[in-house]
C-alpha atoms as a PDB file:
ATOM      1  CA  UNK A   1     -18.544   1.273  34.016  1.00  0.00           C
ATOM      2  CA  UNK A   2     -16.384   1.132  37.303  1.00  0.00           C
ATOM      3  CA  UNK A   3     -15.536   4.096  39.099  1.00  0.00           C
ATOM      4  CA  UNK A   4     -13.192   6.343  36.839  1.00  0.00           C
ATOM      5  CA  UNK A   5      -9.985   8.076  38.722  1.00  0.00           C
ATOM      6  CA  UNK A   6     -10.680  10.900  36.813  1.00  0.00           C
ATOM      7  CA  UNK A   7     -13.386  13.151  35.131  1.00  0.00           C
ATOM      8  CA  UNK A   8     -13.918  15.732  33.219  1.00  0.00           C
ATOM      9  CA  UNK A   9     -17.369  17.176  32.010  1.00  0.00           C
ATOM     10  CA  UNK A  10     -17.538  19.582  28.986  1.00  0.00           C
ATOM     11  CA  UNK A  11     -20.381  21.810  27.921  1.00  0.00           C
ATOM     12  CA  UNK A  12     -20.938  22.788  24.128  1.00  0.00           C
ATOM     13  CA  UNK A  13     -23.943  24.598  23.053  1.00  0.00           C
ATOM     14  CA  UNK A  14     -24.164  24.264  18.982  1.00  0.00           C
ATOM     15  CA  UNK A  15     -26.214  27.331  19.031  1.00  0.00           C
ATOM     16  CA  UNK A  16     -23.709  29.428  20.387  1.00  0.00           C
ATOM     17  CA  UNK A  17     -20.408  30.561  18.868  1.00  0.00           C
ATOM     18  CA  UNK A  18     -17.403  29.376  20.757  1.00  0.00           C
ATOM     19  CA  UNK A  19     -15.737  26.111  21.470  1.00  0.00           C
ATOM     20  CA  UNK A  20     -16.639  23.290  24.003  1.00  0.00           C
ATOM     21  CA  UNK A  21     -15.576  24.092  27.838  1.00  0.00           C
ATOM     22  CA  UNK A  22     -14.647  22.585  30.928  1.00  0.00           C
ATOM     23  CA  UNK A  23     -17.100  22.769  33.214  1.00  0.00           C
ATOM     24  CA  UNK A  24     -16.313  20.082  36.232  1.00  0.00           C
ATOM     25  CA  UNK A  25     -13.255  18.168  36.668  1.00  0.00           C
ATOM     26  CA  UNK A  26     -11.954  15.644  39.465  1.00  0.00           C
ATOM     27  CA  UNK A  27     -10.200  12.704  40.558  1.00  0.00           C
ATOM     28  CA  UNK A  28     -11.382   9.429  42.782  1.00  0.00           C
ATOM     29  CA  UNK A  29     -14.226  10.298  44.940  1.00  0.00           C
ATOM     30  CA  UNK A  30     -14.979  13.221  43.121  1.00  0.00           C
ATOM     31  CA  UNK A  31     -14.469  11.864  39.883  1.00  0.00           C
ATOM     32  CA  UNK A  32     -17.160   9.044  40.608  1.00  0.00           C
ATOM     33  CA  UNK A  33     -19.641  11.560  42.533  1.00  0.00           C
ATOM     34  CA  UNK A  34     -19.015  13.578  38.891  1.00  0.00           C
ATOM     35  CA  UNK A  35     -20.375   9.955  37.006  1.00  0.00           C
ATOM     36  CA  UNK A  36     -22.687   9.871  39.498  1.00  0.00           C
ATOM     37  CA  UNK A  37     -24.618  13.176  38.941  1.00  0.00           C
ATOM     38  CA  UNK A  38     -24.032  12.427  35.175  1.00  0.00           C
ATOM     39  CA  UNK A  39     -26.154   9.016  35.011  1.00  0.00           C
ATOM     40  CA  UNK A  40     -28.704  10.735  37.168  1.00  0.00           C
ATOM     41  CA  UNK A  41     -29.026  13.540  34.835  1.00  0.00           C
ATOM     42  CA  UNK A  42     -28.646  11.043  32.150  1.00  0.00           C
ATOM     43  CA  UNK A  43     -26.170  12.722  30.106  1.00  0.00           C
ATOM     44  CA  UNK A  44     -24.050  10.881  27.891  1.00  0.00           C
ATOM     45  CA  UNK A  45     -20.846   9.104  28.902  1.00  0.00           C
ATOM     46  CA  UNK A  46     -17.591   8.701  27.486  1.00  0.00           C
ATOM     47  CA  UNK A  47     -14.213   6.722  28.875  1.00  0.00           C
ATOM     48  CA  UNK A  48     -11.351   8.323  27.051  1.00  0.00           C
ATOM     49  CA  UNK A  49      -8.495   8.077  29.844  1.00  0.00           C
ATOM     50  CA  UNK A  50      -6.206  10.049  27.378  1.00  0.00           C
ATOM     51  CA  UNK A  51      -8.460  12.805  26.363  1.00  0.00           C
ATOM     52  CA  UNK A  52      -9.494  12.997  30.071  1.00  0.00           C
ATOM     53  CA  UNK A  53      -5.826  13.323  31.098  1.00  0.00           C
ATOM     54  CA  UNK A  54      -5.163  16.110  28.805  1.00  0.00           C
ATOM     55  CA  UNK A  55      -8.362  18.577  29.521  1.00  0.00           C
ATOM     56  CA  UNK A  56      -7.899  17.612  32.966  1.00  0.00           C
ATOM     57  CA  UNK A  57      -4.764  20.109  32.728  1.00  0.00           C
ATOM     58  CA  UNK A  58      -7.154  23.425  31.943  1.00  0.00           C
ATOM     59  CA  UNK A  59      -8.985  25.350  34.026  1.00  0.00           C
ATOM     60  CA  UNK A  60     -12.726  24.913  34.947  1.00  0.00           C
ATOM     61  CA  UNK A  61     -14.577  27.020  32.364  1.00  0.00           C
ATOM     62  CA  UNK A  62     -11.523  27.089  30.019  1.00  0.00           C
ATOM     63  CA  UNK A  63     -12.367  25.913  26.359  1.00  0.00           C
ATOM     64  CA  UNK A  64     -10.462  23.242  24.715  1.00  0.00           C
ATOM     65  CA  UNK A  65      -7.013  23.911  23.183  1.00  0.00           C
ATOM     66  CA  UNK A  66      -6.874  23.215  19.721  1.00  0.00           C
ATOM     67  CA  UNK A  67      -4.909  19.701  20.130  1.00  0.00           C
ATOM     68  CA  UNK A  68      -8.142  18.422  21.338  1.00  0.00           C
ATOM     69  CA  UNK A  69     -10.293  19.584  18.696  1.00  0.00           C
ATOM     70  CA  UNK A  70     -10.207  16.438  16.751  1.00  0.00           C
ATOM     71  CA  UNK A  71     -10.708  14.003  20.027  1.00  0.00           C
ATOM     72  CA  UNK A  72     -13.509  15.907  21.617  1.00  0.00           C
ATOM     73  CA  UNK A  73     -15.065  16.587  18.156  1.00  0.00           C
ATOM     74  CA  UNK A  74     -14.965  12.522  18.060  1.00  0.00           C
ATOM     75  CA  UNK A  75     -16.334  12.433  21.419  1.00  0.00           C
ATOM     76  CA  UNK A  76     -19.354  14.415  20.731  1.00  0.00           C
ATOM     77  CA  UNK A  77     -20.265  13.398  17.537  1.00  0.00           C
ATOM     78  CA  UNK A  78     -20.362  10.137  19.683  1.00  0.00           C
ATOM     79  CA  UNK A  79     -22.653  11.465  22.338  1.00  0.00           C
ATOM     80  CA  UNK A  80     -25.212  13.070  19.789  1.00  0.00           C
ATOM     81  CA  UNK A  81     -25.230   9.895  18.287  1.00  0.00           C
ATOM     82  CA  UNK A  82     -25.931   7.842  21.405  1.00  0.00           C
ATOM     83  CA  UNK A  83     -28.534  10.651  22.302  1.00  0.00           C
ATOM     84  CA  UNK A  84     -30.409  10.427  18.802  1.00  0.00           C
ATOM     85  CA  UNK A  85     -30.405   6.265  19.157  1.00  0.00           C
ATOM     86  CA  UNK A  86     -31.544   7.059  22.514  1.00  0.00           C
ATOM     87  CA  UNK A  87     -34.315   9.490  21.549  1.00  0.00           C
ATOM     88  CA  UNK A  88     -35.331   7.281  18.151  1.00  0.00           C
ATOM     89  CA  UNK A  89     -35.963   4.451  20.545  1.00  0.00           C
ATOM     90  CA  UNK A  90     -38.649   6.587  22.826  1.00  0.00           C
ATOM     91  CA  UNK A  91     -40.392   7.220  20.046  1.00  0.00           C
END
């Protein structure tokens, strides 16, 4: 994946009540340093340049407005996919 222009990195904890939230956002440099820490944390990745544009807009530790509910839902039933595969094929 080349360097994105811009990031944004949610947190969701399905344990917890309450919606997914913007933890870290950024464009160019940061955005890649952002990718960067990701892979080296190994934490799933997703390009969505639209969805990216639109949380970009909130606040760090804001949770998602409700026009992104279906996208990010998307997104992380994605990313707990990739991280079962991923985990299946440790085992």
């Amino acid at each position: 994946m080349e360097d994105p222009d811009l990031a944004v990195a949610l947190s969701y904890d399905p344990g917890r009540a309450g919606l997914p939230r913007v933890v870290a956002k950024g464009r160019g440099a940061l955005a890649a340093q952002s990718v960067a820490i990701a892979r080296d944390r190994r934490a799933a990745i997703r390009r969505d340049q639209d969805l990216a544009a639109l949380l970009s807009t909130l606040e760090v530790d804001c949770p998602i407005p409700v026009a992104a509910f279906a996208a990010v839902a998307e997104t992380l039933g994605h990313l707990y996919r990739a991280n079962r595969e991923l985990q299946d094929a440790r085992r």
